[in-house]
N, C-alpha and C. Protein backbone atom coordinates (compact mmCIF):
# COMPACT_ATOMS: atom_id res chain seq x y z
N UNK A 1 4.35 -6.68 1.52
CA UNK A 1 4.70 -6.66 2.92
C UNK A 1 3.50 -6.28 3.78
N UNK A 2 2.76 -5.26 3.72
CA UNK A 2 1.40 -4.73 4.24
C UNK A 2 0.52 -5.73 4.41
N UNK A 3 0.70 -6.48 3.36
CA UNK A 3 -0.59 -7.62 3.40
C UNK A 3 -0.40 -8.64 4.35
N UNK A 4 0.45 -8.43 4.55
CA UNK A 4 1.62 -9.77 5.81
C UNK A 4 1.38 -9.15 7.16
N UNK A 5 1.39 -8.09 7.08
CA UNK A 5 1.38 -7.27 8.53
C UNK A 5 0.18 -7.42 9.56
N UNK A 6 -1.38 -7.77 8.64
CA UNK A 6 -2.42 -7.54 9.02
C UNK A 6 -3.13 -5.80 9.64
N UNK A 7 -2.38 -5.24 9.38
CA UNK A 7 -2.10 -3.76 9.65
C UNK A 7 -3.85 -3.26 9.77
N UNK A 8 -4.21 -3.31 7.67
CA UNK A 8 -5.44 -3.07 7.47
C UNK A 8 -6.11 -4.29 6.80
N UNK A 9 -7.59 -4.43 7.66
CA UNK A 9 -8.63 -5.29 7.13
C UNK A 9 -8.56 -5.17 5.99
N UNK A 10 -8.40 -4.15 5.09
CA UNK A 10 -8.72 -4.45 3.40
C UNK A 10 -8.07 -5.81 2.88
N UNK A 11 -6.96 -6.32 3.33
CA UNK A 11 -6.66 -7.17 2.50
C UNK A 11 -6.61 -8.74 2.96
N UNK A 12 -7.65 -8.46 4.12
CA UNK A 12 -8.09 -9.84 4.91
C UNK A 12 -8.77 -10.43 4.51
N UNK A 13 -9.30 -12.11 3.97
CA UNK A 13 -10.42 -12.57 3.79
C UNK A 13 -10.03 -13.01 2.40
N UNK A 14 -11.40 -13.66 2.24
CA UNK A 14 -11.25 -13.94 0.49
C UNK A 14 -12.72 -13.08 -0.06
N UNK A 15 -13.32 -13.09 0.49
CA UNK A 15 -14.55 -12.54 -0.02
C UNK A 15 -15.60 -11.33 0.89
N UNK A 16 -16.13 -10.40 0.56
CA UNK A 16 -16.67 -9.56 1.48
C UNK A 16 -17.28 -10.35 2.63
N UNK A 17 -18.11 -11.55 2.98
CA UNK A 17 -18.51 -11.52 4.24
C UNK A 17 -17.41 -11.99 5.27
N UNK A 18 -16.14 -12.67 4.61
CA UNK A 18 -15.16 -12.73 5.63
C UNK A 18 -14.53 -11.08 6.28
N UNK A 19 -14.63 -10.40 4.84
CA UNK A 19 -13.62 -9.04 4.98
C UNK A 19 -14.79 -8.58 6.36
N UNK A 20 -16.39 -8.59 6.18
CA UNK A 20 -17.07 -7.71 7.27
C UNK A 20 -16.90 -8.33 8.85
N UNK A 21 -16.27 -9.64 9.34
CA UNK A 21 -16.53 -9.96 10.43
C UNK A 21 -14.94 -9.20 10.75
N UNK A 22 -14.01 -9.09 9.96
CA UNK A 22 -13.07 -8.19 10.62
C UNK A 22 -12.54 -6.63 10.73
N UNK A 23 -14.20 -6.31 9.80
CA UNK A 23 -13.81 -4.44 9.82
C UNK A 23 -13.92 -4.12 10.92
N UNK A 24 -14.83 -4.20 11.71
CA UNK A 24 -14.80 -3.40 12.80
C UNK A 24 -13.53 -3.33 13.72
N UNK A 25 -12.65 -4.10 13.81
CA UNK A 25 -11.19 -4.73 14.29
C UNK A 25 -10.30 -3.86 13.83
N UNK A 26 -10.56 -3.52 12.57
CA UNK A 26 -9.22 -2.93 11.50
C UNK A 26 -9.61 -1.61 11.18
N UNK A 27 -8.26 -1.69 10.63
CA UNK A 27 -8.39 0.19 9.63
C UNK A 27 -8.80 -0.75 8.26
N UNK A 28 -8.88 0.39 7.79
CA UNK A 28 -9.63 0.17 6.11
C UNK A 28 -7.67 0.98 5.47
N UNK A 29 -7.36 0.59 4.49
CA UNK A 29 -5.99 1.28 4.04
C UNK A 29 -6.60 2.30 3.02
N UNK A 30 -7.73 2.42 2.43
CA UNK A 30 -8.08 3.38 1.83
C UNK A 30 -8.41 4.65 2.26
N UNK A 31 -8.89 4.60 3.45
CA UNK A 31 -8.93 5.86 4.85
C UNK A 31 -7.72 6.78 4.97
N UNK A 32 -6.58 5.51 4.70
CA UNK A 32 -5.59 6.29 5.45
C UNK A 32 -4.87 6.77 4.18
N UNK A 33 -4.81 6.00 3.04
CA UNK A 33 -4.62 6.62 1.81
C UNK A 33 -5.00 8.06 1.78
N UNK A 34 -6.91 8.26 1.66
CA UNK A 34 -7.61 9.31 1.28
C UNK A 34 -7.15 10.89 2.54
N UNK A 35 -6.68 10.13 3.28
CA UNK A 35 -6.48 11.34 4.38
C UNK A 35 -5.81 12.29 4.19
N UNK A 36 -4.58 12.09 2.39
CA UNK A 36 -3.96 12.77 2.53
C UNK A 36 -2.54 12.37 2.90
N UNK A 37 -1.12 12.74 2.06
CA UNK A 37 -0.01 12.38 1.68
C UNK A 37 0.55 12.31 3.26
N UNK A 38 1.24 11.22 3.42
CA UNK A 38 1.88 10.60 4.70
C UNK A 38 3.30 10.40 4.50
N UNK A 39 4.57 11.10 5.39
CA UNK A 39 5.95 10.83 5.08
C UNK A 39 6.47 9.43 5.09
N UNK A 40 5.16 8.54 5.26
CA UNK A 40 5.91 6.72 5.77
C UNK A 40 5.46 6.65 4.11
N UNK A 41 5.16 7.38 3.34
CA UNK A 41 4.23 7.08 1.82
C UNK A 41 5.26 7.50 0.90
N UNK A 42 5.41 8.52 1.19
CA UNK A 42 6.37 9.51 0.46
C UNK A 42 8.07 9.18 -0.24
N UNK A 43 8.32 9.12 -1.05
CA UNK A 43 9.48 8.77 -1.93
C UNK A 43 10.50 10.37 -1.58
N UNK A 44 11.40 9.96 -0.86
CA UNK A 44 12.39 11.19 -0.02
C UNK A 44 13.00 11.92 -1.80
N UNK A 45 13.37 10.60 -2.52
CA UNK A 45 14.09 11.06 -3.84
C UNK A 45 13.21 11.27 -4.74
N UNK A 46 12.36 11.45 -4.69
CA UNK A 46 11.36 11.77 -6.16
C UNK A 46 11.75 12.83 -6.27
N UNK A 47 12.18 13.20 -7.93
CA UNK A 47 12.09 14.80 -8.47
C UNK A 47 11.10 14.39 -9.79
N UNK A 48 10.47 15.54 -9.37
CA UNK A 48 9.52 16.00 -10.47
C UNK A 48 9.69 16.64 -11.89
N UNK A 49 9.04 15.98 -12.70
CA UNK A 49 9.96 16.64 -14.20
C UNK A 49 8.52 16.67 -15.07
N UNK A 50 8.83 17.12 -16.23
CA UNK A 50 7.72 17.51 -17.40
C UNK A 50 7.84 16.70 -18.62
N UNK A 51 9.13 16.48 -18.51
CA UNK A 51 9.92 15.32 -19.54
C UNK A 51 8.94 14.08 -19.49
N UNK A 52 9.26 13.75 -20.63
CA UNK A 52 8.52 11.77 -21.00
C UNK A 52 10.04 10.93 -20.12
N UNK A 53 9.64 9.92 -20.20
CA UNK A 53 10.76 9.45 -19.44
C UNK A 53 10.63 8.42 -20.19
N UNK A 54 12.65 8.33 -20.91
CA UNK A 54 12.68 7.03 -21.89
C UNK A 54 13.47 6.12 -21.36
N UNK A 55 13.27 5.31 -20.95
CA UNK A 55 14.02 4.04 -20.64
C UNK A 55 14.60 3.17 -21.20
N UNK A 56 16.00 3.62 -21.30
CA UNK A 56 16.91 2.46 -22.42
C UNK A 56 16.49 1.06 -22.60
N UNK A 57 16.28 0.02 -23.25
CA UNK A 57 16.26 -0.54 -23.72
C UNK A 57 16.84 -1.93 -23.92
N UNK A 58 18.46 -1.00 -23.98
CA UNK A 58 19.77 -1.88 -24.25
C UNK A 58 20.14 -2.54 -22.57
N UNK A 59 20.10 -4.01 -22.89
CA UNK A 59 21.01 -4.85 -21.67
C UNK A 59 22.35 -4.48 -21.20
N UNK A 60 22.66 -3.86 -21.81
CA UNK A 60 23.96 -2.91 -20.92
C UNK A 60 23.64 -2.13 -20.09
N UNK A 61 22.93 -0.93 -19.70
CA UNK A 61 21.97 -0.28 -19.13
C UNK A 61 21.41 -1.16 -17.83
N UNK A 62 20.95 -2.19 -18.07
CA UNK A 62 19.86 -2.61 -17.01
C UNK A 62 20.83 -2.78 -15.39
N UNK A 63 19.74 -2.53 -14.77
CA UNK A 63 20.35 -2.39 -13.35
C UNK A 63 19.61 -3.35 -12.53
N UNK A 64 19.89 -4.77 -12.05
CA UNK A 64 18.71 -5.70 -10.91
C UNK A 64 19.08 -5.32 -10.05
N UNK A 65 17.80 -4.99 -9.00
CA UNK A 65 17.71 -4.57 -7.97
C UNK A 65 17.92 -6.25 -7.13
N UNK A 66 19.14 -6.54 -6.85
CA UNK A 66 19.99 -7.61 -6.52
C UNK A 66 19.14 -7.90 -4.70
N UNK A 67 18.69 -6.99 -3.74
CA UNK A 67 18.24 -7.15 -2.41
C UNK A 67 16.98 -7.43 -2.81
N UNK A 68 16.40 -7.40 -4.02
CA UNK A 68 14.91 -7.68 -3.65
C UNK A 68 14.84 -9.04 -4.85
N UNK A 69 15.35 -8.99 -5.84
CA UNK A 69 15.00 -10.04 -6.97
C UNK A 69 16.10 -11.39 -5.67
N UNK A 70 17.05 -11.32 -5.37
CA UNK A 70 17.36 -12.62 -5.36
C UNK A 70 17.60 -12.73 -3.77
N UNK A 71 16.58 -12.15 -3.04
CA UNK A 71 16.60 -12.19 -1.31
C UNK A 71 16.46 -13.23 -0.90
N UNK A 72 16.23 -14.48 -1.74
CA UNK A 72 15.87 -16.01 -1.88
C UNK A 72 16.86 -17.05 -1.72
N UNK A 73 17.81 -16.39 -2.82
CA UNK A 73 19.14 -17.36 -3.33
C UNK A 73 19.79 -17.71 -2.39
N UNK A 74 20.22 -18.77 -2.78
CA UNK A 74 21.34 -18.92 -1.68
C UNK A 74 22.89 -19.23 -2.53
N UNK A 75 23.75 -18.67 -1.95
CA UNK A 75 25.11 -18.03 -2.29
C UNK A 75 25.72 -20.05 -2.46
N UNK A 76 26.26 -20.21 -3.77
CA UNK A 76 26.95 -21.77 -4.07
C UNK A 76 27.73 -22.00 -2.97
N UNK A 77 28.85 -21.18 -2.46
CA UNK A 77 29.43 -21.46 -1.16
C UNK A 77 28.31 -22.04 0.26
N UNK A 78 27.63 -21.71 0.11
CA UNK A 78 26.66 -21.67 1.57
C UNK A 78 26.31 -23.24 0.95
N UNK A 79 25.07 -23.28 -0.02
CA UNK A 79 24.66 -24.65 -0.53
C UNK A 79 25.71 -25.70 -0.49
N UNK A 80 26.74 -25.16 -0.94
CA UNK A 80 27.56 -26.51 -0.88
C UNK A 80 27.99 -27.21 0.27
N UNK A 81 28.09 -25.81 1.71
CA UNK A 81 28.23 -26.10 3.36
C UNK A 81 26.71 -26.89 3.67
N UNK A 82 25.63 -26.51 2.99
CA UNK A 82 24.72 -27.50 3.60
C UNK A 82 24.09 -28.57 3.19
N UNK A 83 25.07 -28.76 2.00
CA UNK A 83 24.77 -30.68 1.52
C UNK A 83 25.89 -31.10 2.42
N UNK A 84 27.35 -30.92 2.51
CA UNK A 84 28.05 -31.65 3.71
C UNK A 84 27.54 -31.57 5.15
N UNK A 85 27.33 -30.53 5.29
CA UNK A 85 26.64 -30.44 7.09
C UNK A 85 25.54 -31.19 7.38
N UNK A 86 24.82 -30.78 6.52
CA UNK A 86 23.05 -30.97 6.36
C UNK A 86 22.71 -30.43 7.13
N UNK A 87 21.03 -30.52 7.28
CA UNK A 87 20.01 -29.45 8.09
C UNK A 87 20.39 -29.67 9.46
């Protein structure tokens, strides 16, 4: 998403002399990284533990994150309204 935003020059360009005609324009995202932990950064639910963390395995268990893997799809009801309608 960041990279879409144009927010920071770092991820402008394909190669350093494109990236230098737009630093002076931009933030650098490593600046704002290094500055030090930011609440727009910050994970509200993180708990901290000492534990290894084992992650089942078994396909019963698994959970898809359904808003981000299939934000694409389109629902068979809908497709089927827009082969009769069309565009």
């Amino acid at each position: 998403r960041e990279v879409l935003t144009n927010r920071w020059g770092t991820f402008l360009g394909d190669c350093e002399r494109e990236r230098s005609k737009v630093k002076p324009e931009t933030l650098s995202l490593w600046s704002t990284l290094l500055a030090g932990p930011s609440a727009e950064f910050l994970n509200s639910r993180y708990v901290a533990t000492t534990e290894t963390l084992r992650p089942s395995p078994s396909q019963v268990n698994l959970k898809v994150w359904e808003e981000y893997w299939f934000r694409f799809r389109i629902h068979p009801r809908d497709e089927l309204s827009e082969r009769v309608v069309g565009p």
